[in-house]
C-alpha atoms as a PDB file:
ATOM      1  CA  UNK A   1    -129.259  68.211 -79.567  1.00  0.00           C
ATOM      2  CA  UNK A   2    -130.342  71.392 -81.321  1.00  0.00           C
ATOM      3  CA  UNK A   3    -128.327  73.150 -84.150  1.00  0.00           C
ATOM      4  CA  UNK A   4    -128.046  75.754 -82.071  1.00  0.00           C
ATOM      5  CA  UNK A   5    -125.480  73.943 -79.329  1.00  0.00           C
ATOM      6  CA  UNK A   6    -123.534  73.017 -82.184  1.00  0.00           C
ATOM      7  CA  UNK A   7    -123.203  76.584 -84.358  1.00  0.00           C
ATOM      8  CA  UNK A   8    -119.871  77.930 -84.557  1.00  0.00           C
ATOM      9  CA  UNK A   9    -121.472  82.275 -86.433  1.00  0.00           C
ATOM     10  CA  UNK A  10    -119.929  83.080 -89.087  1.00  0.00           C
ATOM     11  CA  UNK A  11    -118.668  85.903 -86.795  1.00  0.00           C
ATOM     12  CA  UNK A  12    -115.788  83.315 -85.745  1.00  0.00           C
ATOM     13  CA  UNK A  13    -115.058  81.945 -89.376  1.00  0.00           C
ATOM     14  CA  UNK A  14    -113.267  83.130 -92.119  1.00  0.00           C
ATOM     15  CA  UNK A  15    -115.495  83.868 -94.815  1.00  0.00           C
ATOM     16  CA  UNK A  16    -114.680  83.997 -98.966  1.00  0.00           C
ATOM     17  CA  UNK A  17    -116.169  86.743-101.077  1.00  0.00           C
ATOM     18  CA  UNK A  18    -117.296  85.083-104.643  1.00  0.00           C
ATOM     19  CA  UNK A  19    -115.810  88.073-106.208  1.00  0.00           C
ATOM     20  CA  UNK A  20    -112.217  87.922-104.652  1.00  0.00           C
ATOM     21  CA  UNK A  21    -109.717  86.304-106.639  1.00  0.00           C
ATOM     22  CA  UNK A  22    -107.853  82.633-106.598  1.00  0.00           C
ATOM     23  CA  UNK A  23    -104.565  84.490-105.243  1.00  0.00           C
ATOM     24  CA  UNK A  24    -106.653  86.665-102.438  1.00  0.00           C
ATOM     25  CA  UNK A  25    -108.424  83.093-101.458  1.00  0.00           C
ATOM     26  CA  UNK A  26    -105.218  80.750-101.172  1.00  0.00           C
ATOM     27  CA  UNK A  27    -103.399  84.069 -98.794  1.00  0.00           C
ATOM     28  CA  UNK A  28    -106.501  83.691 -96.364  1.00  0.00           C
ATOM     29  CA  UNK A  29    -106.039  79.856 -96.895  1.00  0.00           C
ATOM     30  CA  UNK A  30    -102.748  79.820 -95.572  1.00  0.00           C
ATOM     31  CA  UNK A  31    -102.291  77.531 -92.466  1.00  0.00           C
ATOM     32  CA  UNK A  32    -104.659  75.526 -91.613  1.00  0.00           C
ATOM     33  CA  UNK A  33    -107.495  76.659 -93.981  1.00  0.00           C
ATOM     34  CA  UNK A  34    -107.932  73.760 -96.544  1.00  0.00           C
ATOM     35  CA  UNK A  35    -111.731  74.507 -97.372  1.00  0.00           C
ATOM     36  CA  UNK A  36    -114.038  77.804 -96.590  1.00  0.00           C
ATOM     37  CA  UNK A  37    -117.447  78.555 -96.746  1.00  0.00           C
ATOM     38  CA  UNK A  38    -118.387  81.371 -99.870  1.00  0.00           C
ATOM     39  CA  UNK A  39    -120.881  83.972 -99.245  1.00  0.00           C
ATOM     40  CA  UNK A  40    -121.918  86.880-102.021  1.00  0.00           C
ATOM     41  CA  UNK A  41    -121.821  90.147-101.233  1.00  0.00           C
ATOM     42  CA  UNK A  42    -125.143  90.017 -99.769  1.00  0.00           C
ATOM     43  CA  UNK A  43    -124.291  87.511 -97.363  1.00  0.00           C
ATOM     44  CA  UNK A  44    -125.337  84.504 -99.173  1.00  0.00           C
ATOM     45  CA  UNK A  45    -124.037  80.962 -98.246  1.00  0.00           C
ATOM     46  CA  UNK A  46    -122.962  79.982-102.533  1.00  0.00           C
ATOM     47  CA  UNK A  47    -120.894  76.758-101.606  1.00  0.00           C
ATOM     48  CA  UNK A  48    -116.828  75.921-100.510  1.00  0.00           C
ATOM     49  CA  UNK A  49    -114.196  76.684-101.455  1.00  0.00           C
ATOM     50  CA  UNK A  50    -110.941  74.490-100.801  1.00  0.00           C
ATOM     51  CA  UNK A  51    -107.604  73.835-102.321  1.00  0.00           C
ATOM     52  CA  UNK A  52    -108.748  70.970-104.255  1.00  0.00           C
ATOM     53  CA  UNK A  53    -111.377  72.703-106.075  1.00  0.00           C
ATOM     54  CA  UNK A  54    -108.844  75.800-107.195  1.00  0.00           C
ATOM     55  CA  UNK A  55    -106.006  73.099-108.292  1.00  0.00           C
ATOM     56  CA  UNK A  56    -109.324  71.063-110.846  1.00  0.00           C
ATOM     57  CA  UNK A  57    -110.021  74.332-111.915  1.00  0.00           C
ATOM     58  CA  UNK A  58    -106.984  75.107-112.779  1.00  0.00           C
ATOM     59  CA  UNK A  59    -106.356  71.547-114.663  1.00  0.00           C
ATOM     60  CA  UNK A  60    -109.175  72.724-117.077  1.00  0.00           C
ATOM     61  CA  UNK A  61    -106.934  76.149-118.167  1.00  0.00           C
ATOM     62  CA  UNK A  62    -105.154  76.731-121.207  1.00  0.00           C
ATOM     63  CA  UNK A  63    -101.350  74.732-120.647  1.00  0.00           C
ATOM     64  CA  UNK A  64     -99.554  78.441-122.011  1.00  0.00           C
ATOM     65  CA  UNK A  65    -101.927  80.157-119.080  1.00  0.00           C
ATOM     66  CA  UNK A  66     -99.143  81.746-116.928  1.00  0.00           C
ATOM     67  CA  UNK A  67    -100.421  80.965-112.971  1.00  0.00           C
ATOM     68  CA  UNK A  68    -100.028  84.733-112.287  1.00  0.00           C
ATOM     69  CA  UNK A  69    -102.724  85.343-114.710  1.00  0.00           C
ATOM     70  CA  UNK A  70    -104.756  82.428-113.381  1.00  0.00           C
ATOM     71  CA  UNK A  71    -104.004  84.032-109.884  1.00  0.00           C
ATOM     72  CA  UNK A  72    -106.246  86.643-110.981  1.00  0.00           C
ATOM     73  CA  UNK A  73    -109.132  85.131-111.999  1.00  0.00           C
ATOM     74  CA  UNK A  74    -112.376  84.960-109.199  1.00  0.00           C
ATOM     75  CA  UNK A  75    -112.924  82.371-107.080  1.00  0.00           C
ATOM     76  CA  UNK A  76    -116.526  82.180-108.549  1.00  0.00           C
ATOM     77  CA  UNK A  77    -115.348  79.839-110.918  1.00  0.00           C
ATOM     78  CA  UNK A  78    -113.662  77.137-108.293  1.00  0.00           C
ATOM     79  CA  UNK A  79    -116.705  76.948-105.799  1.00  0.00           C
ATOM     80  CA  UNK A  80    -117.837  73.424-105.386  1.00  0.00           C
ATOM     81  CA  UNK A  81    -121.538  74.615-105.818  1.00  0.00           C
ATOM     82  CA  UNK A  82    -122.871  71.029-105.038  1.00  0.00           C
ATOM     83  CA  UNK A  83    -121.792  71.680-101.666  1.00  0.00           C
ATOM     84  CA  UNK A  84    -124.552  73.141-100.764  1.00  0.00           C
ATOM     85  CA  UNK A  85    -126.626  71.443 -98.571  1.00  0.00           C
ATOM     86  CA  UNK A  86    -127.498  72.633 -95.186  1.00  0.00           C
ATOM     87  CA  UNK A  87    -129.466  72.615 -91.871  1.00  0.00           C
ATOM     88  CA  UNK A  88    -131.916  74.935 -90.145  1.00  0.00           C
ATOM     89  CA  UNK A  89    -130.923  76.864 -87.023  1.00  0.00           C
ATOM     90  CA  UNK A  90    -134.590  76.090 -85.765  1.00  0.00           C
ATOM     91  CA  UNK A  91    -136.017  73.555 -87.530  1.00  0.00           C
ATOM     92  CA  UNK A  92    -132.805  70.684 -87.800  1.00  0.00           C
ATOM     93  CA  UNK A  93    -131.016  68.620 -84.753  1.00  0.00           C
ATOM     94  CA  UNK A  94    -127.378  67.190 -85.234  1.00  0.00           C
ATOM     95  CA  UNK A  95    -128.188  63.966 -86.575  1.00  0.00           C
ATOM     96  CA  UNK A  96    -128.956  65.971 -89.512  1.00  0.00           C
ATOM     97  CA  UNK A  97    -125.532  66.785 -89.968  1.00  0.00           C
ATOM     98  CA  UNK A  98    -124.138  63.467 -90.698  1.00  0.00           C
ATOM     99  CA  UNK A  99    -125.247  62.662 -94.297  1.00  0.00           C
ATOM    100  CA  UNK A 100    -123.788  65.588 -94.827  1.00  0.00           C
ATOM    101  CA  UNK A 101    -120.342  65.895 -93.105  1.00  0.00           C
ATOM    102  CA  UNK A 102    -119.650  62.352 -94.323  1.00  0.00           C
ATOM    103  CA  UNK A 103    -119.314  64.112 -97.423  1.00  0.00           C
ATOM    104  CA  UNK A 104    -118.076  67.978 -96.822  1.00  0.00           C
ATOM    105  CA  UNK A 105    -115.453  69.422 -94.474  1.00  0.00           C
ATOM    106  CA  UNK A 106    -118.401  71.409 -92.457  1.00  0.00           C
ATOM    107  CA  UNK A 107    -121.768  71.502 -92.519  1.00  0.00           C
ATOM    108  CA  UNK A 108    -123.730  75.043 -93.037  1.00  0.00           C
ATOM    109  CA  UNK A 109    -126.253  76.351 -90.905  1.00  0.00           C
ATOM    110  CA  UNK A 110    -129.013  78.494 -92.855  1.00  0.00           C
ATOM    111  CA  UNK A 111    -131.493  80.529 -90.564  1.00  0.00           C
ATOM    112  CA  UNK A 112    -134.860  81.604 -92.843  1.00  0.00           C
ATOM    113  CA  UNK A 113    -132.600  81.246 -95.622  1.00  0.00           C
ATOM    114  CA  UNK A 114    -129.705  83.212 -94.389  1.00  0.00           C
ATOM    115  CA  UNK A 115    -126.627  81.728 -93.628  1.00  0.00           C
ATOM    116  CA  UNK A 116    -125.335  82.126 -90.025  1.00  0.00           C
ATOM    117  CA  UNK A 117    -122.758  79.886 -89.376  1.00  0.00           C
ATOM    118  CA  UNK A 118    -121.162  76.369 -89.936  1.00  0.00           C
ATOM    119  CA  UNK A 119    -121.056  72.801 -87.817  1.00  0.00           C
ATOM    120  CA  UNK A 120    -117.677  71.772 -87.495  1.00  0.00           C
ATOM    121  CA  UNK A 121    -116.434  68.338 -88.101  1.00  0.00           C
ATOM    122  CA  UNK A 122    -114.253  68.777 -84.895  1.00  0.00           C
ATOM    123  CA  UNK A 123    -117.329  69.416 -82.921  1.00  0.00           C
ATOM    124  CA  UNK A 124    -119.260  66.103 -84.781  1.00  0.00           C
ATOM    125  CA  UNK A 125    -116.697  64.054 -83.713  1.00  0.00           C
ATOM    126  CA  UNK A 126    -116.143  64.855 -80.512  1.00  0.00           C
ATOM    127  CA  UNK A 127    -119.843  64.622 -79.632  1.00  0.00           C
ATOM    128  CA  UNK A 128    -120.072  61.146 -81.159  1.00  0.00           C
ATOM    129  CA  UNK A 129    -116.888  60.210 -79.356  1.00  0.00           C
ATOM    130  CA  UNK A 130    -118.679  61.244 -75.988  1.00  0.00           C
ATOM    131  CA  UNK A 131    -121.967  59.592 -77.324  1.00  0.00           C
ATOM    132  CA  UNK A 132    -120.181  56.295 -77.393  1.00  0.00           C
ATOM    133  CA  UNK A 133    -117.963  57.299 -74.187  1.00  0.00           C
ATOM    134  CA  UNK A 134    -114.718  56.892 -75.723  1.00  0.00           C
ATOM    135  CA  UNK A 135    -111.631  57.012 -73.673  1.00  0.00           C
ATOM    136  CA  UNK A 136    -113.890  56.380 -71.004  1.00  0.00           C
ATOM    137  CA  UNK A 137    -112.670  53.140 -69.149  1.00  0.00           C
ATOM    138  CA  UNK A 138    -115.718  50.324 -68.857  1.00  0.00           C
ATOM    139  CA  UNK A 139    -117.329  47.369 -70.010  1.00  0.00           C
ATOM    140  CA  UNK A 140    -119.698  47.261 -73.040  1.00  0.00           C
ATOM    141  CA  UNK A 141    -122.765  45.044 -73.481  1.00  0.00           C
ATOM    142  CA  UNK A 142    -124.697  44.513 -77.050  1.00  0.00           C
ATOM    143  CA  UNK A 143    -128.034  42.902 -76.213  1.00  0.00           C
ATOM    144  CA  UNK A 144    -130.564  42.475 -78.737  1.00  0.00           C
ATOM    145  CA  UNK A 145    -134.375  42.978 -77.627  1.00  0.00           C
ATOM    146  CA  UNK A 146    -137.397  43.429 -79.463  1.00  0.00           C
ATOM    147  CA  UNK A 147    -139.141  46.703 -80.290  1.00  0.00           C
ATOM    148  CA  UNK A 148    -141.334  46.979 -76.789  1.00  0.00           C
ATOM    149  CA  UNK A 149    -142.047  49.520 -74.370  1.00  0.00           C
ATOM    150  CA  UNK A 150    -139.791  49.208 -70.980  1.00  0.00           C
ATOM    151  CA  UNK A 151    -137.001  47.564 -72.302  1.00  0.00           C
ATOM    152  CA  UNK A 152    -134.627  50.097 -71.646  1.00  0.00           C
ATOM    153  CA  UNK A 153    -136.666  50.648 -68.012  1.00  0.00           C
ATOM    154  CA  UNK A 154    -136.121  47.087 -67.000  1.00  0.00           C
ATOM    155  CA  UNK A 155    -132.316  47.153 -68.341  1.00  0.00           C
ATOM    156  CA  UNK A 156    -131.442  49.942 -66.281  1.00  0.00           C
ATOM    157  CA  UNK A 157    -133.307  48.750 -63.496  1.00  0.00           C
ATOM    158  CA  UNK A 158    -130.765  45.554 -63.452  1.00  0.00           C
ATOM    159  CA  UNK A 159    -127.864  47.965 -63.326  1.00  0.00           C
ATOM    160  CA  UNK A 160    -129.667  49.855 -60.874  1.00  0.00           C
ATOM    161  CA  UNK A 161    -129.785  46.733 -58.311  1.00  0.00           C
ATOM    162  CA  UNK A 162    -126.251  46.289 -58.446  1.00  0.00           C
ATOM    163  CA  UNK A 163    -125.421  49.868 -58.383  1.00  0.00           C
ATOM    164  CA  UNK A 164    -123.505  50.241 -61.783  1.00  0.00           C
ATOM    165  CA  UNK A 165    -123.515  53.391 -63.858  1.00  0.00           C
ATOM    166  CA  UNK A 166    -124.241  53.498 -67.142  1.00  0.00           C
ATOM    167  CA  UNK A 167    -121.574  55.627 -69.217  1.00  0.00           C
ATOM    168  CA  UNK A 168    -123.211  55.574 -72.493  1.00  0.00           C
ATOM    169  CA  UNK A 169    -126.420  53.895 -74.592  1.00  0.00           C
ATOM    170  CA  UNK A 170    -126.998  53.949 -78.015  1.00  0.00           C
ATOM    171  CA  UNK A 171    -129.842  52.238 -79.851  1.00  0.00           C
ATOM    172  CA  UNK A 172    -129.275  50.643 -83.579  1.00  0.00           C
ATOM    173  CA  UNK A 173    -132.303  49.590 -85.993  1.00  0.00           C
ATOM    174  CA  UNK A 174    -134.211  52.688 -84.693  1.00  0.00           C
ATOM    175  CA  UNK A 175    -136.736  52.577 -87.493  1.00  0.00           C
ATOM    176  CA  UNK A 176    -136.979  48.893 -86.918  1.00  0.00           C
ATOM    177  CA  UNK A 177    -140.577  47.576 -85.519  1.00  0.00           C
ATOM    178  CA  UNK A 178    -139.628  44.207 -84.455  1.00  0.00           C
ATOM    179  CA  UNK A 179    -135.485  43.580 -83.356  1.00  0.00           C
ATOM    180  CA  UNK A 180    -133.064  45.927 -82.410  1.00  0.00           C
ATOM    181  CA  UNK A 181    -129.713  46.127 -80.670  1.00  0.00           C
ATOM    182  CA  UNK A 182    -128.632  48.731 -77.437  1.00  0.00           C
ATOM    183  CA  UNK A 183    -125.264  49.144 -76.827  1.00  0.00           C
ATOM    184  CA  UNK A 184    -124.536  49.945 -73.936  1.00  0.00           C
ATOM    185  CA  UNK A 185    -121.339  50.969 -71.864  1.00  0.00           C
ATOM    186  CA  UNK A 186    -120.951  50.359 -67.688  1.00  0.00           C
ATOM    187  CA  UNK A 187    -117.991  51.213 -65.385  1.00  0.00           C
ATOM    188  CA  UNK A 188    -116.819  47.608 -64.533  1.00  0.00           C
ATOM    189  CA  UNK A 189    -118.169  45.930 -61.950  1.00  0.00           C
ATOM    190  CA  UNK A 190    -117.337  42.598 -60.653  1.00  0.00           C
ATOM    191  CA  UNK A 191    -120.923  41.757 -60.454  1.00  0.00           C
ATOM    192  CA  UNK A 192    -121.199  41.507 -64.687  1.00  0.00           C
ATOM    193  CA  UNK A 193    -122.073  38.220 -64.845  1.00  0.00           C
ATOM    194  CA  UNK A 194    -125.364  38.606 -62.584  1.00  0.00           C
ATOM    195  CA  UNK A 195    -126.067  41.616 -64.335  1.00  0.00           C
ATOM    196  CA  UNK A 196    -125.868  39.235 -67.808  1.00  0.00           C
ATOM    197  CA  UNK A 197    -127.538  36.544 -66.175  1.00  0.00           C
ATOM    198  CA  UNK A 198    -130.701  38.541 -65.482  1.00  0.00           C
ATOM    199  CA  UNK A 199    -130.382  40.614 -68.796  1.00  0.00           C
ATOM    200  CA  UNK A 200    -131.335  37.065 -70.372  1.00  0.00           C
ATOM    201  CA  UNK A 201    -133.901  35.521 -67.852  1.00  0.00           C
ATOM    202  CA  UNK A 202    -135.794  39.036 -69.139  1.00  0.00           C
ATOM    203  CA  UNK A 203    -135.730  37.371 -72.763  1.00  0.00           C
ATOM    204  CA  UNK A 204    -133.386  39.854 -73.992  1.00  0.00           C
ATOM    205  CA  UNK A 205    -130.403  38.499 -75.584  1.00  0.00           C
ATOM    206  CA  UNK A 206    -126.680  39.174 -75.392  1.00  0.00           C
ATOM    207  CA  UNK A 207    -124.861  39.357 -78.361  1.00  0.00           C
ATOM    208  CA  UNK A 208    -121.486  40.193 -77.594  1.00  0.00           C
ATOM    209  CA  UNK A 209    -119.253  41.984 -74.183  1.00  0.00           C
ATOM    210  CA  UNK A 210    -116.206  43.285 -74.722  1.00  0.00           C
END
């Protein structure tokens, strides 16, 4: 899947100017706003901005600080700068989003540089959920195979015989050049243990059916 299908523009979000300050951010905050992407006034993606990250930076004030003074200081000094990795419009797909949404709230999307946009969490999950075909009602397989061309062609050609569809197929150990494991999800069929039987007079081997 290309960035692209997955871009929510920055013409949907709410964006943070650097130079507003803390009280401005946590008014556009309000709701359900608990982190936001910072741009500079030329449009620049500088990092996030979230609740947490206003609350440390106020930890490290002065204790006789009054908070309406600290209200008015710029957000510039509570962006979480190390948040700053990103993906390509063009050149990234979505897998390239999870190192980095297993550690920020969104993930940003540059474009030559220029920041157009974020990848939603929301959106992350919901296509994994659909990858592994959650709340989906069928039967899953884990067969372990080694690393040769077909397998998945003879697999599917089992299924095929007894006229079962597949729901969903994911492959683990991709990088792996001798055994791997395919999951794979069916409707139910009362035919599974044929379709098991056959699975293993191919030589592949099933690991576990839930």
């Amino acid at each position: 899947m290309f960035i692209r299908n997955c871009l929510t523009p920055k013409n949907e979000l709410t964006l943070l100017q650097s130079s507003i300050t803390i009280k401005e951010a946590l008014s556009l905050m309000q709701g359900s706003h608990y982190s936001l992407p910072v741009v500079n006034e030329e449009g620049s993606y500088l990092g996030i901005l979230s609740k947490r990250s206003i609350l440390e930076y106020m930890e490290t004030q002065d204790d006789e600080m009054t908070l309406a003074t600290l209200y008015k200081h710029e957000i510039s000094n509570c962006i979480d700068v190390s948040a700053n990795d990103s993906v390509d419009l063009h050149a990234s797909h979505f897998e390239d989003c999870l190192p980095i949404i297993v550690r920020y709230p969104f993930v940003p999307v540059l474009d030559n540089g220029t920041f157009v946009g974020i990848v939603k969490r929301s959106f992350i999950e919901r296509t994994l959920e659909d990858c592994f075909g959650v709340g989906v009602d069928g039967t899953r397989i884990l067969i372990g195979v080694h690393n040769q061309s077909g397998t998945l062609h003879t697999i599917t050609k089992i299924l095929h015989k007894y006229d079962i569809n597949i729901i969903s197929d994911i492959a683990f150990e991709a990088d792996s050049s001798y055994l791997r494991r395919i999951l794979i999800k069916i409707e139910k069929s009362p035919h599974l243990d044929k379709v098991t039987s056959e699975i293993d007079k191919h030589g592949f081997r099933i690991l576990e059916i839930e």
